[in-house]
Protein backbone atom coordinates (compact mmCIF):
# COMPACT_ATOMS: atom_id res chain seq x y z
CA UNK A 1 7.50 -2.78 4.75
CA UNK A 2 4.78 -0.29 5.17
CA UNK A 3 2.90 2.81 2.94
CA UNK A 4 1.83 5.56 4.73
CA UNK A 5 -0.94 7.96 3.05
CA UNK A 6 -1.66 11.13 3.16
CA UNK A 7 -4.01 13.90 1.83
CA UNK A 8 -3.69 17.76 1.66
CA UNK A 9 -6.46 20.25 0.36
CA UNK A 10 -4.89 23.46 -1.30
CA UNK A 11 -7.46 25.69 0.93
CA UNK A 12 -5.76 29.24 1.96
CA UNK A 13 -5.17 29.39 5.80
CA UNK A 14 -5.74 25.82 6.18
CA UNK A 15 -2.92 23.85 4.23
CA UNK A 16 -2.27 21.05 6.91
CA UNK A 17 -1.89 17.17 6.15
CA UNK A 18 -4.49 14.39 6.74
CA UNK A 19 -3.10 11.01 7.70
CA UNK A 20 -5.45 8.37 5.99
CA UNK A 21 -4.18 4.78 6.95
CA UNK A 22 -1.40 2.62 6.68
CA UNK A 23 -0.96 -0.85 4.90
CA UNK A 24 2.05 -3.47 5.47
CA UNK A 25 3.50 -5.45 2.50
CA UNK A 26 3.90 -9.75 3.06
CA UNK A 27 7.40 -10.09 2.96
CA UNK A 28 9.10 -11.73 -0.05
CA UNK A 29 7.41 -10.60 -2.56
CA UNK A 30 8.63 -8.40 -5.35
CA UNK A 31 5.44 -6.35 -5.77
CA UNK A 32 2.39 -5.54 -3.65
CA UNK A 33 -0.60 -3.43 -4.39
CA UNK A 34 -2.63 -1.13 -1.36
CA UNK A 35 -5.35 0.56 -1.55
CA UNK A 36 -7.13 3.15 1.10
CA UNK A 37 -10.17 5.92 0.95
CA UNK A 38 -11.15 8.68 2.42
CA UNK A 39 -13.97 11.26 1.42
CA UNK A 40 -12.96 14.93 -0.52
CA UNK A 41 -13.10 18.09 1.70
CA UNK A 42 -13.69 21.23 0.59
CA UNK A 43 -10.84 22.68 -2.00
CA UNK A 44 -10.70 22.46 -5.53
CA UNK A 45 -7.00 21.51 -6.09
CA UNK A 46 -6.16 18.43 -3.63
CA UNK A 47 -3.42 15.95 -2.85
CA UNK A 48 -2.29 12.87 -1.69
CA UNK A 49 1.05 11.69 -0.90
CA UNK A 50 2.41 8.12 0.11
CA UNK A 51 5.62 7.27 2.51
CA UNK A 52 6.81 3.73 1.86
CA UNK A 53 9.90 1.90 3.11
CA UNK A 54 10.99 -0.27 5.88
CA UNK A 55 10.44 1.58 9.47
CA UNK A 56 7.81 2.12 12.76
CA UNK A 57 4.79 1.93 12.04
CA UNK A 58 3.98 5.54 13.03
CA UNK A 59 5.57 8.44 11.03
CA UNK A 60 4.87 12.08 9.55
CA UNK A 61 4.17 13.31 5.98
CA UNK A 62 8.23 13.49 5.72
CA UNK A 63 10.66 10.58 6.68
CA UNK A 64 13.52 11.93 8.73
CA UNK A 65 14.07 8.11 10.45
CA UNK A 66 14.09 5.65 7.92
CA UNK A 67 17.16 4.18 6.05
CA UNK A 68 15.12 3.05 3.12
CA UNK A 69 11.99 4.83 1.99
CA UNK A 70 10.02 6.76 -1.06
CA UNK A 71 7.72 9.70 -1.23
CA UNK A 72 5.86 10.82 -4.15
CA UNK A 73 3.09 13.37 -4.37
CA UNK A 74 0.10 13.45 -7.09
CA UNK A 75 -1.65 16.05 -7.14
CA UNK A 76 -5.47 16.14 -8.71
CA UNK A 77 -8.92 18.73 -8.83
CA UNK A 78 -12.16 18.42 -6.80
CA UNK A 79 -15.39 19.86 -8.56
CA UNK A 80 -16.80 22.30 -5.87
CA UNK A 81 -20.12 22.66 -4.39
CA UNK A 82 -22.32 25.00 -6.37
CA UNK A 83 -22.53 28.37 -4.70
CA UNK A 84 -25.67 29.89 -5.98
CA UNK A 85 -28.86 29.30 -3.64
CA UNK A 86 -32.33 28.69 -4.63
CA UNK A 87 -35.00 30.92 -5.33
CA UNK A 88 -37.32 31.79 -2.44
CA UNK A 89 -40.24 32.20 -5.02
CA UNK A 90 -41.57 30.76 -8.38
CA UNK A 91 -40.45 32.26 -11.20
CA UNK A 92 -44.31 32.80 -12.58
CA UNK A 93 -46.98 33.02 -10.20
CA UNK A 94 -50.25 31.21 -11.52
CA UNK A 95 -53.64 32.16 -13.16
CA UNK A 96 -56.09 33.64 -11.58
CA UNK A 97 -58.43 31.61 -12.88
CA UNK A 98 -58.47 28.38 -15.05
CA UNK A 99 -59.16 28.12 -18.34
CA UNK A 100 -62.97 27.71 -20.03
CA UNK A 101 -62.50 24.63 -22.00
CA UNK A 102 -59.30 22.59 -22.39
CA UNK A 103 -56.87 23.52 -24.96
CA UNK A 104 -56.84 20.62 -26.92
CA UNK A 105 -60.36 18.62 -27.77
CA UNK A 106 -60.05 14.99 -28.68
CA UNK A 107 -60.94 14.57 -32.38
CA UNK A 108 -64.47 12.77 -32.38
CA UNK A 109 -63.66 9.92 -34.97
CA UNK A 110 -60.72 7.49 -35.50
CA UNK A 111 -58.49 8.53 -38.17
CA UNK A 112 -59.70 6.82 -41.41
CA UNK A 113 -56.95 3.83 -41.40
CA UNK A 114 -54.81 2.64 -38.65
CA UNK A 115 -51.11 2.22 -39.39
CA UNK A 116 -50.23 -0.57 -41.27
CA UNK A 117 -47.91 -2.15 -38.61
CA UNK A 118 -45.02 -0.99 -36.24
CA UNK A 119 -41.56 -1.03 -37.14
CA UNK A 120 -39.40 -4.08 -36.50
CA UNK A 121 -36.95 -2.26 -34.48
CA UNK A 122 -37.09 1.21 -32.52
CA UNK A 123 -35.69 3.99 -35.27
CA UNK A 124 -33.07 5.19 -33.27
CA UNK A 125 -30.92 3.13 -31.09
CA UNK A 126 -30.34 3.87 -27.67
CA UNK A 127 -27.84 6.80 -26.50
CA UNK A 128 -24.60 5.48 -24.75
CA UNK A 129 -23.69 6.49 -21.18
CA UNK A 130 -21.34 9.14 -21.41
CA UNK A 131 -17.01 8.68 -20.90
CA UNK A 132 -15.90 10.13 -18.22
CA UNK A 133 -12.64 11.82 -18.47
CA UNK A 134 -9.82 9.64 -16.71
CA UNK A 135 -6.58 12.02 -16.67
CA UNK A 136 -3.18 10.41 -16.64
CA UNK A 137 -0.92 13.18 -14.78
CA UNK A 138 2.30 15.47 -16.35
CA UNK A 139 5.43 16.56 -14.00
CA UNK A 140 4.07 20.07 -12.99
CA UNK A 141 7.94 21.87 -12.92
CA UNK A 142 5.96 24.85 -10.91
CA UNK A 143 5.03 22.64 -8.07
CA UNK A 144 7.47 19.47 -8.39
CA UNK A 145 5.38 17.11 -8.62
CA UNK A 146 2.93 15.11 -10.64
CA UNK A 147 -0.19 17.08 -11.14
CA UNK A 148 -3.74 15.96 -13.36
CA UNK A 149 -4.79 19.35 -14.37
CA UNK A 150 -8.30 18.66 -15.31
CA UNK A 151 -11.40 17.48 -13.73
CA UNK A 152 -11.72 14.06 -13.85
CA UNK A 153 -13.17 10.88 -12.52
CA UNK A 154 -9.41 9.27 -11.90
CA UNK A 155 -5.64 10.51 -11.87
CA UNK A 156 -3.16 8.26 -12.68
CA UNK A 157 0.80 8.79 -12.62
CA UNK A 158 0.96 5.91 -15.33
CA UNK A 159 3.51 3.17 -15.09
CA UNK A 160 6.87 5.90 -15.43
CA UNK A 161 6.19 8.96 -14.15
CA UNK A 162 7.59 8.13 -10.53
CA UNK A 163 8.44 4.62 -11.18
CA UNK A 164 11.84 3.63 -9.10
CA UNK A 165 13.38 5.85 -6.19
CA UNK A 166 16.21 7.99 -6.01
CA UNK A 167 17.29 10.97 -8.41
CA UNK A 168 18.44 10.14 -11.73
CA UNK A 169 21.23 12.97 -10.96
CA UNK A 170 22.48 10.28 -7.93
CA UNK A 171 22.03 7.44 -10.39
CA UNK A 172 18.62 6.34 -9.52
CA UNK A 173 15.86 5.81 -12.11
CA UNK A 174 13.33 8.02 -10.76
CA UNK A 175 12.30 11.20 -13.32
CA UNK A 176 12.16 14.56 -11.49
CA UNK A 177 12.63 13.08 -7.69
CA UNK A 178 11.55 13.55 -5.70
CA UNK A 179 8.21 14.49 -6.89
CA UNK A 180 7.55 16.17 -3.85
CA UNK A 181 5.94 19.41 -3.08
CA UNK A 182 7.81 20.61 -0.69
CA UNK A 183 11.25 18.95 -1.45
CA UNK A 184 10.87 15.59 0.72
CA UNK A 185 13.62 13.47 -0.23
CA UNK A 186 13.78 9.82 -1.08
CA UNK A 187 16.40 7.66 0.70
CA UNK A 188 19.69 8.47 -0.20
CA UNK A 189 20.66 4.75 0.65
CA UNK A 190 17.76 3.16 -1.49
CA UNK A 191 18.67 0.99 -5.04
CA UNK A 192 16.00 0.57 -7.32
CA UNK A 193 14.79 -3.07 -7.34
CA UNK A 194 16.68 -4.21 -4.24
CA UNK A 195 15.24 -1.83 -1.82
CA UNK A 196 11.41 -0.01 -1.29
CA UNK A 197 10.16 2.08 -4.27
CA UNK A 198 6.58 3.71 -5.04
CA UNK A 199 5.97 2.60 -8.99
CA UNK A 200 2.74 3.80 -9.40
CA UNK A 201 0.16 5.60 -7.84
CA UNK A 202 -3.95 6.35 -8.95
CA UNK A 203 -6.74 7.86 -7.21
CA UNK A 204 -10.53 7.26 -8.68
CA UNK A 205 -13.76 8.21 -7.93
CA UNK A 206 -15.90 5.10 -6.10
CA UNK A 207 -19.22 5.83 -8.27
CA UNK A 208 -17.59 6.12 -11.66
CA UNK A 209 -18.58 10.27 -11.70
CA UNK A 210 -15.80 13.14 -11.82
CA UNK A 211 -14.37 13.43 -8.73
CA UNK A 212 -16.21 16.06 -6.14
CA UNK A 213 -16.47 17.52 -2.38
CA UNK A 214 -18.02 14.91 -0.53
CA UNK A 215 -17.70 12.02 -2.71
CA UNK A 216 -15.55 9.02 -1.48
CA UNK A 217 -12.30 8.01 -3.47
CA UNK A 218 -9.93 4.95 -3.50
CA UNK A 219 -6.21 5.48 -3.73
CA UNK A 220 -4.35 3.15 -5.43
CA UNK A 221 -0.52 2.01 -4.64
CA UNK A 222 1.62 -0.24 -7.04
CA UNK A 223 5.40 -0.75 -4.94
CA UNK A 224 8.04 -2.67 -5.37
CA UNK A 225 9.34 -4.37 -1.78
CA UNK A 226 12.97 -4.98 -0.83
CA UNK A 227 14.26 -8.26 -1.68
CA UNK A 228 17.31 -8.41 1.06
């Protein structure tokens, strides 16, 4: 059993797939989790997809070979580079010449008693480190797939969204297969918990901030293997 991944950037002229790694599953187990990263390109909406089943170990974006396999898509946004440069010059240019005397003089005497004495604790407490946004994605019916539509430092299908393979119209368990942007089809031959199926699938930033061009993220893969 192997998973496949691969990444697309939504860039015009330049829509192509990126193959990112491969990882095998043990065999007999029920479940196995991957994981792979890669850095963000240039694009604002991006994509990665994952082919898993039982077949070579080489293999494009869309199985054609395999007798038992599942592709899903999620699709997520990239903050951009900023696109305004820095000034050449200051924005003031300086004195010609410096001040007489400095603004402020020191008072000449102490003040007449000293506080009494500090404060047990500090009046206001600390500020919290912000939350960063982690989006769990919706069935986009415009592209086919599952799509995070805001900025955010993860995107997560969830535990349903794609869990199982196979159409629910052909009496498979999987919502909206194939979840595919371009109409890649799951196995026709596949049965949910006896053969290959993609359950869940999350991709999050590696330093915790919303996800942006150059920064490296981890893809996450939850399958279920075959058990025949």
């Amino acid at each position: 059993h192997i998973a496949h991944f691969y990444h697309l950037s939504f860039v015009s002229g330049h829509n192509h797939w990126n193959y990112i790694t491969s990882r095998f599953a043990k065999p007999d187990v029920e479940a196995a989790y991957f994981t792979a990263k890669f850095i963000l390109p240039v694009g604002e909406n991006q994509m990665v997809r994952v082919v898993y089943g039982y077949g070579p170990a080489t293999v494009g974006p869309c199985v054609k070979s395999w007798d038992y396999y599942d592709v899903d898509d999620l699709i997520f946004r990239v903050v951009q580079p900023s696109s305004s440069n820095p000034t050449r010059l200051p924005t003031s240019l300086p004195t010609r010449h410096p001040t007489a005397s400095p603004v402020n003089v020191p008072t000449k005497s102490p003040t007449a008693t000293p506080t009494r004495h500090p404060t047990p604790f500090p009046t206001n407490s600390p500020t919290l480190p912000p939350t960063l946004p982690k989006s769990f994605a919706q069935y986009d019916p415009f592209v086919n797939a599952p799509r995070c539509p805001l900025f955010s430092a993860s995107c997560d299908t969830g535990d349903e969204l794609i869990s199982g393979v196979g159409s629910q119209s052909e009496g498979g368990p999987e919502p909206n297969a194939p979840n595919t942007i371009d109409g890649c089809n799951d196995s026709s031959l596949s049965v949910f918990q006896r053969d290959e199926s993609i359950e869940r699938i999350r991709i999050k930033s590696m330093d915790g901030d919303i996800m942006t061009v150059g920064g490296e993220v981890e893809v996450e893969l939850v399958v279920n293997t075959a058990m025949d």
